[in-house]
Protein backbone atom coordinates (compact mmCIF):
# COMPACT_ATOMS: atom_id res chain seq x y z
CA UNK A 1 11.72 51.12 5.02
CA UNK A 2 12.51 46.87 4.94
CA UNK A 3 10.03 45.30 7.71
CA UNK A 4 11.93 44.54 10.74
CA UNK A 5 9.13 42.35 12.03
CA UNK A 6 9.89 39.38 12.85
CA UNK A 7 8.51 36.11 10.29
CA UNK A 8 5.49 34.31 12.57
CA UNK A 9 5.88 30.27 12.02
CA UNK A 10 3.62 28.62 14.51
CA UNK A 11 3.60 31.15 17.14
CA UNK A 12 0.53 33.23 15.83
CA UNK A 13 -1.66 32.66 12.47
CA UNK A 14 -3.29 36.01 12.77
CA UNK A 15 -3.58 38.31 9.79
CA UNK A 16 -0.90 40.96 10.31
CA UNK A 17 -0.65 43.83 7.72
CA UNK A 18 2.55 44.64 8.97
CA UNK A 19 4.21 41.27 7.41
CA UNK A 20 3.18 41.80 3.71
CA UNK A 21 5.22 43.82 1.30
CA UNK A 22 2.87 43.40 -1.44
CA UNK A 23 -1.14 45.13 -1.42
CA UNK A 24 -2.46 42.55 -3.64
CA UNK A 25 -1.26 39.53 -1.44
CA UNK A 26 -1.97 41.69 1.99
CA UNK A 27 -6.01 41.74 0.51
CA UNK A 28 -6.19 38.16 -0.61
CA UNK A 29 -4.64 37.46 2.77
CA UNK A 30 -7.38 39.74 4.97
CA UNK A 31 -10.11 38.50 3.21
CA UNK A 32 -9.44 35.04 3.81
CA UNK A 33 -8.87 35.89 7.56
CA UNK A 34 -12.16 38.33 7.82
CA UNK A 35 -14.64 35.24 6.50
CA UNK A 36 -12.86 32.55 8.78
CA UNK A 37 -13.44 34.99 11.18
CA UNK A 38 -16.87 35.69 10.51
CA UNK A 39 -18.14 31.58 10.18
CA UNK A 40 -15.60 30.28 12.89
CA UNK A 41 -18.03 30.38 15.89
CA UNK A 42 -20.70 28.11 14.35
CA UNK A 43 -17.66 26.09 13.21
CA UNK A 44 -16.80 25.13 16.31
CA UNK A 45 -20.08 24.47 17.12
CA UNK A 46 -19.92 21.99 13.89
CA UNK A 47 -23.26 23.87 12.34
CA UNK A 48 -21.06 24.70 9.55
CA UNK A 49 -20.48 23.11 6.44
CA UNK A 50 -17.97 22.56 3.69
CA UNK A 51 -19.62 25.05 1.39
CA UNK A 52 -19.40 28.25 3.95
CA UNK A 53 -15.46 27.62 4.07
CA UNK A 54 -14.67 27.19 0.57
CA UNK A 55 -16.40 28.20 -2.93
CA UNK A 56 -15.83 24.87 -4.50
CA UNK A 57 -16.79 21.22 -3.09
CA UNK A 58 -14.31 19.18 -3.04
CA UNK A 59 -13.82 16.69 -5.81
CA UNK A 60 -14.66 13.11 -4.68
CA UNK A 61 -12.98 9.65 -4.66
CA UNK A 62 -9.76 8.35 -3.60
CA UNK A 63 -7.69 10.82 -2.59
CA UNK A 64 -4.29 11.56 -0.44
CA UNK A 65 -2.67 14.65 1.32
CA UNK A 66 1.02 14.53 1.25
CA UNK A 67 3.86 16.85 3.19
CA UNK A 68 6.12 19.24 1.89
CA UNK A 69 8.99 17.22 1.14
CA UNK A 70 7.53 15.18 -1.80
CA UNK A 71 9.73 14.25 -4.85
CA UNK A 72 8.32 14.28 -8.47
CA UNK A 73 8.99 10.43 -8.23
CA UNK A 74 6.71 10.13 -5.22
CA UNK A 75 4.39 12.04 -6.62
CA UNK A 76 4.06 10.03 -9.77
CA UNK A 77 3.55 6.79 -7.47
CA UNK A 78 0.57 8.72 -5.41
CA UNK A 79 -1.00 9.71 -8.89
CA UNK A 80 -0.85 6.28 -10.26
CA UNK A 81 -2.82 5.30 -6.76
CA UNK A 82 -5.08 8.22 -6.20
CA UNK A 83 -7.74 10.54 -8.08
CA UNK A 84 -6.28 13.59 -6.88
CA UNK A 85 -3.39 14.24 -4.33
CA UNK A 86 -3.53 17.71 -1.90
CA UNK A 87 -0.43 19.36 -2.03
CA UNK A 88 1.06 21.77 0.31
CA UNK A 89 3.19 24.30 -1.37
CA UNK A 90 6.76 25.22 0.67
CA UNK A 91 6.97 29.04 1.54
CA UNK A 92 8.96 30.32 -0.87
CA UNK A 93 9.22 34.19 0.35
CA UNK A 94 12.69 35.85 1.36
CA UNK A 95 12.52 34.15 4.79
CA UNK A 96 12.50 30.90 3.48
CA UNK A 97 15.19 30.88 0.88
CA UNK A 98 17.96 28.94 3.05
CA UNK A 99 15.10 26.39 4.10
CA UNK A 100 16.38 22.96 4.27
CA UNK A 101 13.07 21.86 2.79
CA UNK A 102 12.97 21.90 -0.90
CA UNK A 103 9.85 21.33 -2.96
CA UNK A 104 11.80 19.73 -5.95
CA UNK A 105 8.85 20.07 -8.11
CA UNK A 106 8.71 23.03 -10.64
CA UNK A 107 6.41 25.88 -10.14
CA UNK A 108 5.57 25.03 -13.85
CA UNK A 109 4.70 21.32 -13.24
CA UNK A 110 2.55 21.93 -10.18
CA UNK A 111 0.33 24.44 -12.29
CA UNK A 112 0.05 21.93 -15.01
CA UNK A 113 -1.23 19.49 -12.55
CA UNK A 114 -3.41 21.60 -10.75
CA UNK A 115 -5.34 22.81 -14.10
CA UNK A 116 -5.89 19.24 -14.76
CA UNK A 117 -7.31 18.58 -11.34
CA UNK A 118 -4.70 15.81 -10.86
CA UNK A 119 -3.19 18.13 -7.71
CA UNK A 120 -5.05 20.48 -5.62
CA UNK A 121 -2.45 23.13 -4.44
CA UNK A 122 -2.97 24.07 -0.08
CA UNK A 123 -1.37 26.98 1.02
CA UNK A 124 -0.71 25.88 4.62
CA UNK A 125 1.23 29.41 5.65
CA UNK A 126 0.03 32.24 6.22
CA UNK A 127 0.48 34.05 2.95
CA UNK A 128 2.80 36.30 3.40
CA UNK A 129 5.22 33.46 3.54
CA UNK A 130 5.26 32.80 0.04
CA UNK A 131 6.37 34.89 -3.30
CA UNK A 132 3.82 37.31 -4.31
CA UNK A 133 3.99 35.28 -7.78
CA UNK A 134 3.72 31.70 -6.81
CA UNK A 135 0.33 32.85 -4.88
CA UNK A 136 -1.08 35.08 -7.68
CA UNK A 137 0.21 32.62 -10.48
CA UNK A 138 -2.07 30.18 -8.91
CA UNK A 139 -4.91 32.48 -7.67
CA UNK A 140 -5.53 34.05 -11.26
CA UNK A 141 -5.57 31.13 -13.09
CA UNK A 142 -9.68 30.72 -13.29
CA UNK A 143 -9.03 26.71 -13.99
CA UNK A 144 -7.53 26.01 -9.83
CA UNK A 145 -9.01 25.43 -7.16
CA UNK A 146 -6.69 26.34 -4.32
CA UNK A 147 -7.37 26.44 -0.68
CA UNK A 148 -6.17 29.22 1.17
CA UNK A 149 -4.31 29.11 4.54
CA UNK A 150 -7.70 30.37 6.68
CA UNK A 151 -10.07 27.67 4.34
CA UNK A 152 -7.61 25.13 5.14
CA UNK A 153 -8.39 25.93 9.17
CA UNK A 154 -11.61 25.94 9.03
CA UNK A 155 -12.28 22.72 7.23
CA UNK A 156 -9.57 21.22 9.87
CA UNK A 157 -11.96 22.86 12.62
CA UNK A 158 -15.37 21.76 11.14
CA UNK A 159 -13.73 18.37 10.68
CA UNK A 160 -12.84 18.64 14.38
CA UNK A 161 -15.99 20.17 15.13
CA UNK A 162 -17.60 16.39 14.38
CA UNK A 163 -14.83 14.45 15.74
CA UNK A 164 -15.91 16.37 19.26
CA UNK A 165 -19.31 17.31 19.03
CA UNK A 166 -19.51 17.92 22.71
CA UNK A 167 -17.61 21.37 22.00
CA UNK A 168 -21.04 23.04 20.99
CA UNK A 169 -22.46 21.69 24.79
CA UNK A 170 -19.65 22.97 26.72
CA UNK A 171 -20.12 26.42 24.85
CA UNK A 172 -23.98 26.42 25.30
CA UNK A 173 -23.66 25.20 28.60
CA UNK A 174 -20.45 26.03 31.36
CA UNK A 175 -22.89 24.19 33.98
CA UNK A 176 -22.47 21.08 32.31
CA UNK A 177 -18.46 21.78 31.61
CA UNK A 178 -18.25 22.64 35.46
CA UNK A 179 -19.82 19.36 36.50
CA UNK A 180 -18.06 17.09 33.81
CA UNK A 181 -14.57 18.76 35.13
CA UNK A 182 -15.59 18.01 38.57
CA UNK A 183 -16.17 13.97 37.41
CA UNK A 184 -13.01 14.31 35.69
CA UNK A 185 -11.21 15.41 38.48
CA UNK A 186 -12.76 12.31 41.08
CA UNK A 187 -11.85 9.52 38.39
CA UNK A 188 -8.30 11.04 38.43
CA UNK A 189 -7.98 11.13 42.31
CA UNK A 190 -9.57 7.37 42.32
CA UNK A 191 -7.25 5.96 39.37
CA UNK A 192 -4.01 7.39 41.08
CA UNK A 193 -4.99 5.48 44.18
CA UNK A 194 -4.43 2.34 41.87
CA UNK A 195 -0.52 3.06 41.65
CA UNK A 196 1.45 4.29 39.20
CA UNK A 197 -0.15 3.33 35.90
CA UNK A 198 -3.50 5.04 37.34
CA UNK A 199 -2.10 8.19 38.09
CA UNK A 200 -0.85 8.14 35.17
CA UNK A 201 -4.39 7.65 33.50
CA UNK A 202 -5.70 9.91 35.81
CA UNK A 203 -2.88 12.79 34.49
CA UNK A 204 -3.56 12.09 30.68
CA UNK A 205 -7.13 11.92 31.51
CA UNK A 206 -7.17 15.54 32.90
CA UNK A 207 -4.75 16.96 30.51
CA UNK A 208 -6.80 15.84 27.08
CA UNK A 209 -10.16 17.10 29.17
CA UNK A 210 -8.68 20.67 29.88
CA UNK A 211 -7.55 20.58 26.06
CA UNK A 212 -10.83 20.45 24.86
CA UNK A 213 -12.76 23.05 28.08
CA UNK A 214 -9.73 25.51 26.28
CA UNK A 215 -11.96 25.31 23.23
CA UNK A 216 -15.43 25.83 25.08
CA UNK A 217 -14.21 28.74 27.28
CA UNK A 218 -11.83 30.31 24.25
CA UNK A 219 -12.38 28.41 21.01
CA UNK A 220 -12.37 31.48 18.82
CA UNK A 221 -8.92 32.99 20.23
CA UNK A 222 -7.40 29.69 20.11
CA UNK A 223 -8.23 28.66 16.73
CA UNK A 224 -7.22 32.25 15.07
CA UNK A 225 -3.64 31.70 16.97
CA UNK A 226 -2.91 28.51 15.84
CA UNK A 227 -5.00 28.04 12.91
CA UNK A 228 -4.90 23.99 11.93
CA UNK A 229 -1.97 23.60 13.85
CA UNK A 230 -4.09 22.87 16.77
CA UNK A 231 -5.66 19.89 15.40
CA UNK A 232 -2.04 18.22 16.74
CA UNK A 233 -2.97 19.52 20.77
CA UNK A 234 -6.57 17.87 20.32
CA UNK A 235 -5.58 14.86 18.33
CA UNK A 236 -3.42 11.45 19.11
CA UNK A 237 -0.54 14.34 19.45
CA UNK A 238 -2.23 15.66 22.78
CA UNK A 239 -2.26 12.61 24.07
CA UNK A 240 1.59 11.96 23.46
CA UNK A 241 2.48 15.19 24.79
CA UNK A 242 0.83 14.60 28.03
CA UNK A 243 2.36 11.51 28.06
CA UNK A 244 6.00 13.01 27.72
CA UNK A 245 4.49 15.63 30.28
CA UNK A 246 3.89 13.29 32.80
CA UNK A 247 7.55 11.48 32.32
CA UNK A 248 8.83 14.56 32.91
CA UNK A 249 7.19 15.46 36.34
CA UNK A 250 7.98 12.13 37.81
CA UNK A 251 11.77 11.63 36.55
CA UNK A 252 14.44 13.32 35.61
CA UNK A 253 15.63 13.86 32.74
CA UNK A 254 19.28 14.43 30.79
CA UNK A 255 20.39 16.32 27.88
CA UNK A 256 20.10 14.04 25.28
CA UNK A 257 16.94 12.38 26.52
CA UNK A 258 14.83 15.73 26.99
CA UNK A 259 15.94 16.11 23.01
CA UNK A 260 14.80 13.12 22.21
CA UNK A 261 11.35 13.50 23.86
CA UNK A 262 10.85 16.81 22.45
CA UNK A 263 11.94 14.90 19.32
CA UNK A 264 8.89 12.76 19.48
CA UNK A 265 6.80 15.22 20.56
CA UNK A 266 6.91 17.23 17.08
CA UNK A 267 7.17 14.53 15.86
CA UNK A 268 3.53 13.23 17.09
CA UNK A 269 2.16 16.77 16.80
CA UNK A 270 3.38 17.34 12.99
CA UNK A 271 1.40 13.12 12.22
CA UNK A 272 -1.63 14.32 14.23
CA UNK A 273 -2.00 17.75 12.57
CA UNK A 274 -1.63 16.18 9.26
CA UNK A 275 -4.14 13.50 9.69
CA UNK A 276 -6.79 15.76 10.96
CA UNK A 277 -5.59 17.94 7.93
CA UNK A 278 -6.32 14.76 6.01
CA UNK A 279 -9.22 13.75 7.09
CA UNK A 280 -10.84 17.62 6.50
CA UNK A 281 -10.13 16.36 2.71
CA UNK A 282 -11.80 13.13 2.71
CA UNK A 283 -8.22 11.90 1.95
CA UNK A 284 -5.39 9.69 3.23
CA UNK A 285 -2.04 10.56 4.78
CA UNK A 286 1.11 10.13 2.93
CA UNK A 287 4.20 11.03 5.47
CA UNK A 288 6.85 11.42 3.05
CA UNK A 289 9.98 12.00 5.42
CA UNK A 290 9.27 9.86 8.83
CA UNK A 291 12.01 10.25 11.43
CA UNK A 292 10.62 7.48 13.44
CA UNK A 293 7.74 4.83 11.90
CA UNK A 294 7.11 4.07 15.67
CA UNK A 295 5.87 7.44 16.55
CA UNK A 296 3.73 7.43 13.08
CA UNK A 297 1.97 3.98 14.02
CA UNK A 298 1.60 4.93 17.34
CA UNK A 299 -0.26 8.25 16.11
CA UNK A 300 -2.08 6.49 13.04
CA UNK A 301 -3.65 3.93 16.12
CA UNK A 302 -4.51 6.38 18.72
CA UNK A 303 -6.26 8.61 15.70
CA UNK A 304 -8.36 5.20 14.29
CA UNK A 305 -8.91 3.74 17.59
CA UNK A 306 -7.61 0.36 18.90
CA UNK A 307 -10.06 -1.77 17.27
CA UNK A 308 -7.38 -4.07 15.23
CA UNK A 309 -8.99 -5.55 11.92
CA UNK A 310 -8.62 -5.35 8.28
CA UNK A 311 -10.41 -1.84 8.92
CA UNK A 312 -7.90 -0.08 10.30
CA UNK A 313 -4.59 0.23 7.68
CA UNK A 314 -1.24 0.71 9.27
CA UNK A 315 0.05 4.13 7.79
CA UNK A 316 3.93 3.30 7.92
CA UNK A 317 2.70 0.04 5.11
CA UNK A 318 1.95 3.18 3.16
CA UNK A 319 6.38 3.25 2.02
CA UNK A 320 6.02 -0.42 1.08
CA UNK A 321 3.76 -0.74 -1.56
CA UNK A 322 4.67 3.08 -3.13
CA UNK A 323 8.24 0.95 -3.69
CA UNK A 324 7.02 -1.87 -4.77
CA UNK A 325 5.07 0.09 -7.44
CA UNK A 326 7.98 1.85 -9.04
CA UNK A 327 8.39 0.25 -11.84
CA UNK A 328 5.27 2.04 -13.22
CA UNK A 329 7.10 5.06 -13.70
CA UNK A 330 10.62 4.88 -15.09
CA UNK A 331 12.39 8.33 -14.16
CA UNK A 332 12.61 8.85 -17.77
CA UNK A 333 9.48 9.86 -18.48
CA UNK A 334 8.43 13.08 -17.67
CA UNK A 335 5.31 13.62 -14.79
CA UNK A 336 3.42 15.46 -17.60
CA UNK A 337 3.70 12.72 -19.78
CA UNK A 338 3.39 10.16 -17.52
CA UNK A 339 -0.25 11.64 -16.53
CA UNK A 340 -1.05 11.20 -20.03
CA UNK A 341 -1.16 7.72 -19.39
CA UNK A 342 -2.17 7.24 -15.78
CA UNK A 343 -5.02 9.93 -15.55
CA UNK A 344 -7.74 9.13 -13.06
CA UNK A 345 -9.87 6.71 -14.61
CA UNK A 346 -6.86 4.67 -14.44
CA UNK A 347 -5.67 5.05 -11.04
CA UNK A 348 -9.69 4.08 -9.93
CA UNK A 349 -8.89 0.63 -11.87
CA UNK A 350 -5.63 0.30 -10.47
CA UNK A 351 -7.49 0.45 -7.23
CA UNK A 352 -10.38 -1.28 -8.13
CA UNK A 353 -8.44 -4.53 -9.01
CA UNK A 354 -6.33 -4.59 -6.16
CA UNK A 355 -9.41 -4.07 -3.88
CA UNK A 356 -11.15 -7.00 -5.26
CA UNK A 357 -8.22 -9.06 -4.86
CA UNK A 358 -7.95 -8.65 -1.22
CA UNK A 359 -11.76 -8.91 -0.64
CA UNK A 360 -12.19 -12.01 -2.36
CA UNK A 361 -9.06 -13.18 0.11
CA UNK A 362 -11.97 -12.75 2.69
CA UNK A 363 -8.68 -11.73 5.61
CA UNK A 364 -6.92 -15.19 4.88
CA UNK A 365 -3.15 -14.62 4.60
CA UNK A 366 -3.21 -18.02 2.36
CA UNK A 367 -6.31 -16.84 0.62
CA UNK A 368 -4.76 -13.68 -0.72
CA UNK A 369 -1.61 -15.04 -1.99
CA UNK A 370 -3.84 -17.52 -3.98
CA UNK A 371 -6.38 -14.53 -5.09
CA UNK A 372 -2.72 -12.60 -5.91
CA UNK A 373 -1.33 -16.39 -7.86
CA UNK A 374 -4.57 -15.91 -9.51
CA UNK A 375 -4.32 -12.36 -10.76
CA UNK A 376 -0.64 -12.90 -11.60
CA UNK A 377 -1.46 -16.02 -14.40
CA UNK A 378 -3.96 -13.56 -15.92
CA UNK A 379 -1.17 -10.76 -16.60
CA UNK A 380 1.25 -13.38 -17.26
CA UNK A 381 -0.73 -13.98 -20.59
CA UNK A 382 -0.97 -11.08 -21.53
CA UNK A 383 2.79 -10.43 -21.35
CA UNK A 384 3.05 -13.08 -23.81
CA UNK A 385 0.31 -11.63 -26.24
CA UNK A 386 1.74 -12.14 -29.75
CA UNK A 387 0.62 -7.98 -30.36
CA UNK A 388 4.15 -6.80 -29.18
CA UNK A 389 3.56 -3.45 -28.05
CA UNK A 390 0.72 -4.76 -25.26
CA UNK A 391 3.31 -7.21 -24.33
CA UNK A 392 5.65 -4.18 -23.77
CA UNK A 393 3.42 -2.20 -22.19
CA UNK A 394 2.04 -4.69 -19.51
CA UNK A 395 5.06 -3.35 -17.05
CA UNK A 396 4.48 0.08 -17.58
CA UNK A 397 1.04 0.32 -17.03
CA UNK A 398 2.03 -1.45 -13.38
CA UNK A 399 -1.14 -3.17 -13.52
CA UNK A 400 0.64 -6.90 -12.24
CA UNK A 401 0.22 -7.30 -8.55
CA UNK A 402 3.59 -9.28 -8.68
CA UNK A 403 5.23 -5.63 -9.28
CA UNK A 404 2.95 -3.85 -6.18
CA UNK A 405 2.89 -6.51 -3.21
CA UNK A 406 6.35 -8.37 -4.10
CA UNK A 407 8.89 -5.76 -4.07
CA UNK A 408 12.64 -7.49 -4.02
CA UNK A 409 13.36 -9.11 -1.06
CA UNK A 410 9.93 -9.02 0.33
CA UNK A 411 8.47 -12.29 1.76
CA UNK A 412 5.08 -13.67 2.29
CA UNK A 413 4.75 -12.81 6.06
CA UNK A 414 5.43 -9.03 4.47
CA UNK A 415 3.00 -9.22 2.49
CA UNK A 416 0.50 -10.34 4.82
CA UNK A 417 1.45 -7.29 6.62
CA UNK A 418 0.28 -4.75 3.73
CA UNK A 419 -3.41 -6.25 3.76
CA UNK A 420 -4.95 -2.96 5.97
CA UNK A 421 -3.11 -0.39 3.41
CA UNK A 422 -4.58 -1.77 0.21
CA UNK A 423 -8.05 -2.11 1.28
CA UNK A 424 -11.38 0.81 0.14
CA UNK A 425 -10.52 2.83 3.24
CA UNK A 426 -7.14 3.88 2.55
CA UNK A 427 -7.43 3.86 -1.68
CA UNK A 428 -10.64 5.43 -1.39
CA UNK A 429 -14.57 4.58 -2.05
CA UNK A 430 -15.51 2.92 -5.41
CA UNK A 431 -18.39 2.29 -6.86
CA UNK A 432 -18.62 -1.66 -8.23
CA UNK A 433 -19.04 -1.63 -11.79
CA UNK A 434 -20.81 -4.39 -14.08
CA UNK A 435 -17.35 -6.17 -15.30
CA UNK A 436 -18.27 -9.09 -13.44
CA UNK A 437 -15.61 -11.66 -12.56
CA UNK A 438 -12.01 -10.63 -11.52
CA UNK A 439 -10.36 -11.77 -14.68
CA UNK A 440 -12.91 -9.54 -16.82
CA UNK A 441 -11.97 -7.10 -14.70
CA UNK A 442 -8.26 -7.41 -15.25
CA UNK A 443 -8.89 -7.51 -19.32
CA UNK A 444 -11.05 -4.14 -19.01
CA UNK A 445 -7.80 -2.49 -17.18
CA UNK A 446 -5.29 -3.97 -19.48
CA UNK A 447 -6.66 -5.25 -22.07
CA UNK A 448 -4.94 -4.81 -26.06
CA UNK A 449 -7.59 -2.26 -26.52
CA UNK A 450 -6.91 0.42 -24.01
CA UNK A 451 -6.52 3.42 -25.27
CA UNK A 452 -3.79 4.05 -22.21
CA UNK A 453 -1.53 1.48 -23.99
CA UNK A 454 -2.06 3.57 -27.47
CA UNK A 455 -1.06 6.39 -25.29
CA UNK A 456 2.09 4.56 -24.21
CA UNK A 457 3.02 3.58 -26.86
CA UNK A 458 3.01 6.83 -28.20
CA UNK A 459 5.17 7.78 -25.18
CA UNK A 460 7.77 5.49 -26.38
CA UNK A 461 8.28 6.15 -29.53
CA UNK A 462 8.69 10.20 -28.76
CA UNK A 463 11.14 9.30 -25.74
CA UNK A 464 13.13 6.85 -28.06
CA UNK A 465 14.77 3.81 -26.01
CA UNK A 466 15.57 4.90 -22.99
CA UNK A 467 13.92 2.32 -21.10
């Protein structure tokens, strides 16, 4: 008899036996749910670790955790940038085959990557969402690492878990919750006596408070509901929904402009969720379709704070820079190929230079496009090398800085603006090595000898002259 149940999206994460048509998936699926189950409580109490949630660590350096809409173009760009990207793979089961989102990337390519550790497939869903074969195609291959939809909660939890360590108090102790609630409440009453902007305070105030007493009185319930989708309720997303709470209440509202606000509201919830998601990875957030950079920045400030230095990148530069890079990967060579060339070691350098550049620009606008001037006369020599195929193989490599920070059109006060998104906290740690000076550096990246150009060159002569 076909399952008449209905297909669970956000409303409930819980294992349901009901929803799977195939016994091998339905066991992955309840083992994954009876071990989150069993570690969740001292999750939320952050006495977990990493190692109780999954059975691999996770692989370190710079790394980045993308959405579901990601092109094979985009992806090249993040791989040329990053280690390692996390990729969440798009349900693909019979409820999902008229989805307007389309993971354009073969099934084939994505298990290529993964064996090579360039990609590290997430299966956000729960997994009876997805074609018994995609899972299984990626579950029995003994060279993956894939984390599962309940591993992929409870590192989001755990991350959580540290973010708010006053969870595990509140749990121990409902005295304490009782009497913080009771400040909360007289802080409220006395900022709404200040006027408008003070009640509201006072209403965001109470609303993110009573977020977080919903995990100390009923953590466990909550989190196997919703799973890491409630990282966007506890998160800059909270915040914004109270906000668009509060509007609400004291005005009303039309057709068009409650769609809007509920507009914004996923919109904040879906950038919180994956930033939390993010951060559980030790990785950065790549939003590859963005309705509305506003409501990104706003969420990418209220999630790093409002301290406003070189510390804290701006995650809607992130676009910029991924454009101005494209010329290191002409669409006609394959992502297989291209990874031939650009493999990790690589994408550190690639990194590595463009972090020294901006640190020796010590935060001066005028320093960096001198330190960038600099770096540019150094590849400029080396594009007239009188060994042709390094010449012809500076470009592709996309070492030059004049290809990443001066995409067409862009002027200096734009590129002032990218300094937060190319700086160690967005590409990633890296360890100094002993190259010394900058321009040593550059050689040991680009240099005649690199065995990246052989590989290129390689490359070329298969493809023939396409490019």
């Amino acid at each position: 008899m076909p399952n008449k149940r209905p297909v669970h999206l956000i409303e409930n994460s819980r294992f349901d036996p009901a929803l799977f048509q195939d016994r091998s998936l339905q066991v992955l699926a309840r083992e994954d749910e009876e071990h989150f189950s069993d570690i969740l409580s001292n999750l939320i109490n952050g006495s977990g670790k990493e190692r109780d949630v999954l059975k691999f660590r996770l692989p370190k350096g710079g790394a980045v955790y993308t959405d579901l809409q990601i092109t094979e173009e985009r992806l090249k760009l993040l791989l040329t940038l990053y280690s390692r990207v996390y990729l969440p793979i798009r349900q693909d089961g019979k409820a999902f085959l008229n989805s307007p989102v389309v993971q354009t990337i073969s099934t084939d390519t994505l298990l290529s990557l993964s064996r090579m550790g360039r990609i590290i497939p997430v299966f956000h869903a729960p997994l009876h969402q997805y074609d018994v074969k995609t899972v299984l195609s990626f579950m029995e291959d003994p060279n993956i690492k894939v984390i599962l939809p309940r591993q992929l909660d409870g590192l989001t939890v755990l991350t959580l878990a540290k973010q708010f360590p006053f969870w595990k108090k509140f749990r121990e102790d409902p005295q304490t919750a009782a009497e913080v609630h009771h400040i909360i409440q007289n802080v409220a009453q006395d900022l709404k006596k200040l006027g408008p902007v003070g009640e509201l305070q006072g209403y965001v105030l109470t609303e993110t408070f009573n977020m977080h007493l919903t995990v100390a009185e009923m953590g466990e319930q909550w989190f196997l509901d919703k799973g890491h989708i409630a990282a966007g309720n506890l998160t800059a997303g909270g915040t914004i929904n109270s906000l668009i709470n509060y509007s609400r209440i004291i005005s009303s509202r039309s057709a068009d402009q409650k769609a809007i606000l509920d507009t914004v509201n996923i919109e904040a919830h879906v950038y919180s969720m994956n930033m939390a998601m993010a951060r559980a990875f030790g990785a950065v957030y790549d939003a590859t379709h963005v309705l509305n950079h506003m409501v990104l920045d706003l969420v990418a400030r209220l999630q790093t704070g409002t301290k406003t230095d070189l510390l804290t990148p701006s995650i809607n530069e992130m676009e910029a820079i991924l454009k101005g890079c494209s010329i290191v990967c002409p669409e006609q060579v394959s992502l297989t190929d291209y990874l031939e060339v650009i493999h990790s070691s690589e994408a550190e350098r690639l990194r590595g230079i463009i972090t020294d550049v901006i640190t020796d620009a010590q935060g001066s606008p005028e320093k960096l496009i001198e330190e960038i001037e600099r770096f540019n006369q150094e590849v400029v020599k080396w594009r007239k090398s009188k060994v042709q195929w390094v010449s012809n193989t500076i470009d592709f490599l996309g070492i030059g800085l004049d290809c990443a920070l001066f995409p067409t059109g862009v002027s200096v006060p734009g590129v002032t603006s990218l300094l937060g998104l190319i700086l160690k906290p967005l590409l990633g740690k890296l360890d100094k090595t002993s190259l010394g000076k900058l321009e040593d550096r550059i050689f040991a990246a680009i240099g005649g000898v690199s065995p990246a150009a052989v590989r290129i060159s390689k490359i070329r002569k298969k493809i023939g002259s396409k490019f």
